[in-house]
C-alpha atoms as a PDB file:
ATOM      1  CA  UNK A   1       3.870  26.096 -21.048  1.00  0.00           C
ATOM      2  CA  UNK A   2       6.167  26.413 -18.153  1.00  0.00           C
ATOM      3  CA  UNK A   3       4.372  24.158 -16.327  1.00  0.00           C
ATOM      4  CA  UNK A   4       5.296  21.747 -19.040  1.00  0.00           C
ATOM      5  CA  UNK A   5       8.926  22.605 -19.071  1.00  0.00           C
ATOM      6  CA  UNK A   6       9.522  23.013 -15.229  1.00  0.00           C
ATOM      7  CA  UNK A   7       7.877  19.294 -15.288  1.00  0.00           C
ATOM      8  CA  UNK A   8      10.240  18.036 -17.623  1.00  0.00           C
ATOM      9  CA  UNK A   9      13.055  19.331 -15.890  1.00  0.00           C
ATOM     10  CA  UNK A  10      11.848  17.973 -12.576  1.00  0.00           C
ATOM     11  CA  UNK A  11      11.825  14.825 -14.719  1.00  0.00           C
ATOM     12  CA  UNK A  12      14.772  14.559 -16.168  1.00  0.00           C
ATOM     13  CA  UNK A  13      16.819  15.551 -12.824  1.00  0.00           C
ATOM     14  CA  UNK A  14      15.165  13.020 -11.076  1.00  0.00           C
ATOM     15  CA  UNK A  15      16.506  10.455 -13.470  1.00  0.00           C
ATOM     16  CA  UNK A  16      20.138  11.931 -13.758  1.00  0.00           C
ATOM     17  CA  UNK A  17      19.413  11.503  -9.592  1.00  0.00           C
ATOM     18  CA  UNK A  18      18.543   7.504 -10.183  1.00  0.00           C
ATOM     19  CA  UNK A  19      21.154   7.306 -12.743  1.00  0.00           C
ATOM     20  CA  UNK A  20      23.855   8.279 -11.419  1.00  0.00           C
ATOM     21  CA  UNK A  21      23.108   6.342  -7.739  1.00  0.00           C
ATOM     22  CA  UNK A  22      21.910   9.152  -6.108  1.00  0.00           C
ATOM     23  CA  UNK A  23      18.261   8.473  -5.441  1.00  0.00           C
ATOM     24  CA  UNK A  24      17.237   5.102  -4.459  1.00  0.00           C
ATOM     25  CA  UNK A  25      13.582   3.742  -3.854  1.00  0.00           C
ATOM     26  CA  UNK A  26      13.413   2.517  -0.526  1.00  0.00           C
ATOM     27  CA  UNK A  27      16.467   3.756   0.890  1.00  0.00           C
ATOM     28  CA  UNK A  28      14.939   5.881   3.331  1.00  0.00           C
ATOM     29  CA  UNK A  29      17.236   8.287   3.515  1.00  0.00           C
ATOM     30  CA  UNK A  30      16.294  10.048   0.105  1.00  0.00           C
ATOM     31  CA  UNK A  31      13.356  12.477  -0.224  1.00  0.00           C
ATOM     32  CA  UNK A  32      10.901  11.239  -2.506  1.00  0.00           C
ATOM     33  CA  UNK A  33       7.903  12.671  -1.300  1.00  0.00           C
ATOM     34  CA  UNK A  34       7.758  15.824  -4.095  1.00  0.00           C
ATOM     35  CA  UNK A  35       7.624  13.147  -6.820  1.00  0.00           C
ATOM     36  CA  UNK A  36       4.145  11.442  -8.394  1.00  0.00           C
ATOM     37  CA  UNK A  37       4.243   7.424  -8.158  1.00  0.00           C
ATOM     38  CA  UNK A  38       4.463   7.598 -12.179  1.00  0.00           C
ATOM     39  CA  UNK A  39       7.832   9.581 -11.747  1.00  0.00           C
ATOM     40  CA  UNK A  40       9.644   7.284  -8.635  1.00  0.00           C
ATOM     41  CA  UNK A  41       8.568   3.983 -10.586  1.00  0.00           C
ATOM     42  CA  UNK A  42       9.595   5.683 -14.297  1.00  0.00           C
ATOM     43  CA  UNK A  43      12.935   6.675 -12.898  1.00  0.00           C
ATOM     44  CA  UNK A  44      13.625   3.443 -11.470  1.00  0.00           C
ATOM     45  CA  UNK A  45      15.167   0.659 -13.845  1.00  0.00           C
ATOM     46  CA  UNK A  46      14.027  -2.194 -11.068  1.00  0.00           C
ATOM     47  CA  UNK A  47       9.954  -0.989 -12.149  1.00  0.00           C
ATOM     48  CA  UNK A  48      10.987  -0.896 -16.232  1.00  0.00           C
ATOM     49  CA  UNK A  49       8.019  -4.201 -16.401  1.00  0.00           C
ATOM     50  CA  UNK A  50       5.343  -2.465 -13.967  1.00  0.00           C
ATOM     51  CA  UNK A  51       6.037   0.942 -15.653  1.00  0.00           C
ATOM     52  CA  UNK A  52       5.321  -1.144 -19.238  1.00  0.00           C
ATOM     53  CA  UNK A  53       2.076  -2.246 -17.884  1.00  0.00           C
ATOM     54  CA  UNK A  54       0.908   0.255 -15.949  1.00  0.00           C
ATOM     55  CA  UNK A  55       1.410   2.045 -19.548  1.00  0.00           C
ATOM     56  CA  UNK A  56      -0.700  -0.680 -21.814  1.00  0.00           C
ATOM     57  CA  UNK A  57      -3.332  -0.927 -19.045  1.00  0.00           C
ATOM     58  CA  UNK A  58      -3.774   2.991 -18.814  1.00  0.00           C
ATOM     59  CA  UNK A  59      -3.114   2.994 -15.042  1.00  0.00           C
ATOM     60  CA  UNK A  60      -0.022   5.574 -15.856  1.00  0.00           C
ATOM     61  CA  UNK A  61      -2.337   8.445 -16.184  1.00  0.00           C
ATOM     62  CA  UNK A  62      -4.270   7.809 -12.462  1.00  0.00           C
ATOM     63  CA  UNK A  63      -0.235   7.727 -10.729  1.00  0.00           C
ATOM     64  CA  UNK A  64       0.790  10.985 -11.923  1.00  0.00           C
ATOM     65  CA  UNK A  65      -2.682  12.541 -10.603  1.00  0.00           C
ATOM     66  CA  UNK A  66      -3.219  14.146  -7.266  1.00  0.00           C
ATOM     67  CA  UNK A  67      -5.199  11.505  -6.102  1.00  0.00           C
ATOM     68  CA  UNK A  68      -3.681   9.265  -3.206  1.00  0.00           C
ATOM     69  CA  UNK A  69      -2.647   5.198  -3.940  1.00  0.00           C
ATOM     70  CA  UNK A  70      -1.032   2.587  -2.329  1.00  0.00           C
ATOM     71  CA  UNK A  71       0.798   0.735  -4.601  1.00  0.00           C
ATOM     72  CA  UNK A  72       2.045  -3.090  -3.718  1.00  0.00           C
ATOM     73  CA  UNK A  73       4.768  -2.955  -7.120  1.00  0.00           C
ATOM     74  CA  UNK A  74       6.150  -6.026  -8.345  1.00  0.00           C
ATOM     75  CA  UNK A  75      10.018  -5.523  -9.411  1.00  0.00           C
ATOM     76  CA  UNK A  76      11.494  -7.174 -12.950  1.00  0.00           C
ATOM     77  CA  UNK A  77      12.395  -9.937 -10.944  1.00  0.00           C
ATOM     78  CA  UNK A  78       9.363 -10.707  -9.867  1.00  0.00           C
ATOM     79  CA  UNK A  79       7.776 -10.450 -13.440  1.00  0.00           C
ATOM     80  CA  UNK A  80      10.354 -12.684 -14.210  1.00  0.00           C
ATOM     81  CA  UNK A  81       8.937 -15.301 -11.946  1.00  0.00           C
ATOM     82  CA  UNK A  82       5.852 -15.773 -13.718  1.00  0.00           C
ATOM     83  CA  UNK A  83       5.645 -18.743 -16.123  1.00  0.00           C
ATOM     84  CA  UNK A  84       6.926 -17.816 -20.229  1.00  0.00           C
ATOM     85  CA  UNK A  85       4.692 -16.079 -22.401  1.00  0.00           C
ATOM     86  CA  UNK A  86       2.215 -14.721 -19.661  1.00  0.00           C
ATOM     87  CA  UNK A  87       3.621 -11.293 -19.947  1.00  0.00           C
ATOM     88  CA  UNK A  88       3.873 -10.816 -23.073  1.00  0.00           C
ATOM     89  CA  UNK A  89       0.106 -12.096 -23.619  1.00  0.00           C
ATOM     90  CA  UNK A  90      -0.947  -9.929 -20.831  1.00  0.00           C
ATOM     91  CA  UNK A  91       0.660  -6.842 -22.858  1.00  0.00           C
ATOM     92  CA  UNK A  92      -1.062  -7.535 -26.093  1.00  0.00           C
ATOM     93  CA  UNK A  93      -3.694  -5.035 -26.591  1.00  0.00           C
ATOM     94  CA  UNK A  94      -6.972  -7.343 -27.375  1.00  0.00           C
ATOM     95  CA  UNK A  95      -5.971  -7.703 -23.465  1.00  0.00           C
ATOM     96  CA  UNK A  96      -5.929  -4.508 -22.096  1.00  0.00           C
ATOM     97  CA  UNK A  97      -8.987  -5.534 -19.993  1.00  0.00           C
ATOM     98  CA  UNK A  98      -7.204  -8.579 -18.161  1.00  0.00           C
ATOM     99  CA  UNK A  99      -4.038  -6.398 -17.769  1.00  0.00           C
ATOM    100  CA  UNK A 100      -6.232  -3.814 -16.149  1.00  0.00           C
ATOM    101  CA  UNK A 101      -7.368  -6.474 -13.933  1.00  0.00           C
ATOM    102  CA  UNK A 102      -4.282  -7.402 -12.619  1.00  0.00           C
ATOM    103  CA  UNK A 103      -2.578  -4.088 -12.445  1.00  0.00           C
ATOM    104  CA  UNK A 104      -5.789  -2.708 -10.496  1.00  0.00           C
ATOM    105  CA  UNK A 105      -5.331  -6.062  -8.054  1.00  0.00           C
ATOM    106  CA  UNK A 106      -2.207  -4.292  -6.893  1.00  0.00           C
ATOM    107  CA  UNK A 107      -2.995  -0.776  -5.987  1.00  0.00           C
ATOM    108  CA  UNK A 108      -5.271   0.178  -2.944  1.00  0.00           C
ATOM    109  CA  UNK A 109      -7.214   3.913  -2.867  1.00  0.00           C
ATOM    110  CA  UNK A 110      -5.594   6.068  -0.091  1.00  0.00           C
ATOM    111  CA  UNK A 111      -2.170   6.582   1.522  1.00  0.00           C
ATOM    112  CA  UNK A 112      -1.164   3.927   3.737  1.00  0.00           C
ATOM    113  CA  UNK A 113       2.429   4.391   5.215  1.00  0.00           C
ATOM    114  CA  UNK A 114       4.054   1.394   7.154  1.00  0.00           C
ATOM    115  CA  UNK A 115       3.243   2.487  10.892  1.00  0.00           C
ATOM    116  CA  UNK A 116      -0.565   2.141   9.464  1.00  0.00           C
ATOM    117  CA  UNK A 117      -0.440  -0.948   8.156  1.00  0.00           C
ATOM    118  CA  UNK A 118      -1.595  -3.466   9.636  1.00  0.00           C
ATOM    119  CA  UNK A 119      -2.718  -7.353   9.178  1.00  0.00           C
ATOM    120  CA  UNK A 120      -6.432  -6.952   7.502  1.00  0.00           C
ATOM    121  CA  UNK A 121      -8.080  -7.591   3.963  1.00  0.00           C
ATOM    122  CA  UNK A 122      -8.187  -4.898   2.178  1.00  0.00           C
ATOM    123  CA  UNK A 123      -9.801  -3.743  -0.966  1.00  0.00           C
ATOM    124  CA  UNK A 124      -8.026  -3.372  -4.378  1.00  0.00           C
ATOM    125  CA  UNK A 125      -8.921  -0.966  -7.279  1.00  0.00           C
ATOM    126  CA  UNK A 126      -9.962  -4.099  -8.717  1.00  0.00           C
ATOM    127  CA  UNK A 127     -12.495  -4.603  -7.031  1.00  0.00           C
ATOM    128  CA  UNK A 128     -10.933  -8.061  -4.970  1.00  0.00           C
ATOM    129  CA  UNK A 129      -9.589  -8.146  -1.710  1.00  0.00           C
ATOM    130  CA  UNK A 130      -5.874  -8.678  -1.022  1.00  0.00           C
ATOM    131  CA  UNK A 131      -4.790 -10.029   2.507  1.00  0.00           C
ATOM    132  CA  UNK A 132      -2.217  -8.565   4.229  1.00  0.00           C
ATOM    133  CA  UNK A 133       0.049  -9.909   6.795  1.00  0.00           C
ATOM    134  CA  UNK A 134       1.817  -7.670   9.431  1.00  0.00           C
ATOM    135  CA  UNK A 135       4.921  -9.604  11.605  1.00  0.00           C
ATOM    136  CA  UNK A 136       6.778  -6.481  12.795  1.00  0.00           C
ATOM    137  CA  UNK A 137       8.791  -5.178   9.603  1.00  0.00           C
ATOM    138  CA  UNK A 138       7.981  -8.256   7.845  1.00  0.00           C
ATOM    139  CA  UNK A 139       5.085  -7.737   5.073  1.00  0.00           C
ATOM    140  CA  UNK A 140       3.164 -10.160   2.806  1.00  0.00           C
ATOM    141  CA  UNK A 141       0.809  -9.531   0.279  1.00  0.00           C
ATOM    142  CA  UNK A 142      -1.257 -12.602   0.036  1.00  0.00           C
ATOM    143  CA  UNK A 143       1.655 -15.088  -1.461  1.00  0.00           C
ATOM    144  CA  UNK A 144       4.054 -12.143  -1.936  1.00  0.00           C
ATOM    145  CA  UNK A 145       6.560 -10.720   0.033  1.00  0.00           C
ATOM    146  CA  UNK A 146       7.312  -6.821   0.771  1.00  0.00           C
ATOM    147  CA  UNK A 147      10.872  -6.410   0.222  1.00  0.00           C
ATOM    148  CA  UNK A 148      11.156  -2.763   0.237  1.00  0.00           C
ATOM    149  CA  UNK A 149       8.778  -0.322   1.913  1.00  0.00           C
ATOM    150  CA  UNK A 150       7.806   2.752   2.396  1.00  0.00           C
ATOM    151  CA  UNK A 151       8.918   4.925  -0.313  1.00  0.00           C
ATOM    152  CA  UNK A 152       6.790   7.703  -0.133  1.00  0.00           C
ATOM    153  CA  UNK A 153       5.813   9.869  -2.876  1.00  0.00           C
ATOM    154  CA  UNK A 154       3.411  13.251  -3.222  1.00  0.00           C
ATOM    155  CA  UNK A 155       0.520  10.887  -4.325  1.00  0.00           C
ATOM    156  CA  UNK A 156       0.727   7.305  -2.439  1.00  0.00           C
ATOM    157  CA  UNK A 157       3.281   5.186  -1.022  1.00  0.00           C
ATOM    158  CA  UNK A 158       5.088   2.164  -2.951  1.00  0.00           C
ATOM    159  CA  UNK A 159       5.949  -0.997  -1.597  1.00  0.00           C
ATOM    160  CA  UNK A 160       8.019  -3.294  -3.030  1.00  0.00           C
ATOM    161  CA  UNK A 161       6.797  -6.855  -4.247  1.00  0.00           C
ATOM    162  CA  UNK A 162       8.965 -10.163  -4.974  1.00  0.00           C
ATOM    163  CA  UNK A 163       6.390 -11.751  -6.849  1.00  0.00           C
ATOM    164  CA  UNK A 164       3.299 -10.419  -9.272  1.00  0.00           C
ATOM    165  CA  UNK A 165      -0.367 -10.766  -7.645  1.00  0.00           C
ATOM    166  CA  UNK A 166      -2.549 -12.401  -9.436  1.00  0.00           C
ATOM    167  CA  UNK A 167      -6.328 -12.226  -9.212  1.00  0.00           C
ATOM    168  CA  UNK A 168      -8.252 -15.384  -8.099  1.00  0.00           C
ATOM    169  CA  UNK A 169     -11.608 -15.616 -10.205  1.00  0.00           C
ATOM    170  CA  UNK A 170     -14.941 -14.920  -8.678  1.00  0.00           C
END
């Protein structure tokens, strides 16, 4: 039970912290690392879309595990670039299998923190292969760009995407 509580409360400060412009993803100069990659995204308002999805998909419950991730996150905006009515289809339940698909297509098993990256193809929860591209501090996920890296948390590492990934078919 205090578990519970004393998780709560870690919660809730950490989204006073975001709310009041305290702790900002990415910023590098904010300590992240004690928080799950369920509680940076939840806390912060640019994720509201990924946290949604990672929610209907069921992915929610494997970020706030122990188990290490690398997450490539899309922001709002870049939900916002896909064409009308593909979200909201995606988040219907009878699709919870195609959502999966997609979220999965954007998280990687292990911990990979930006002096390891490098250029290679690497495999996604999903199953595919995503291609990254290295340039010095410039990032791309297959068609996507990394506009904010490196925010670490106790369970992965988050970078930021400016557009959704989307699975190519088999």
């Amino acid at each position: 039970m205090n578990k519970i509580i004393l998780g709560f409360i870690a919660l809730a400060a950490v989204v006073l912290a975001f709310s009041l412009g305290g702790l900002k993803a990415g910023s590098g100069d904010q300590n992240t690392d004690t928080l799950t990659l369920l509680e940076i995204t939840s806390a912060d308002p640019s994720f509201s879309t990924f946290v949604s999805a990672l929610k209907a998909s069921g992915f929610d419950e494997k970020l706030k595990g122990s188990k290490d991730f690398t997450i490539f996150a899309p922001s709002n905006d870049a939900f916002a670039k896909l064409p009308a009515g593909v979200l909201q289809t995606l988040l219907k339940p009878q699709n919870k299998d195609k959502l999966k698909e997609v979220i999965s297509y954007h998280i990687i098993p292990g911990k990979i923190e930006g002096e390891q990256l490098h250029s290679s193809i690497v495999g996604t929860l999903s199953g595919k292969k995503i291609n990254l591209k290295v340039n010095g501090s410039n990032i791309n996920v297959n068609n996507a760009k990394v506009v904010k890296s490196d925010i670490k948390a106790s369970n992965g590492v988050i970078y930021v995407l400016d557009t959704v990934l989307v699975p190519q078919p088999h």
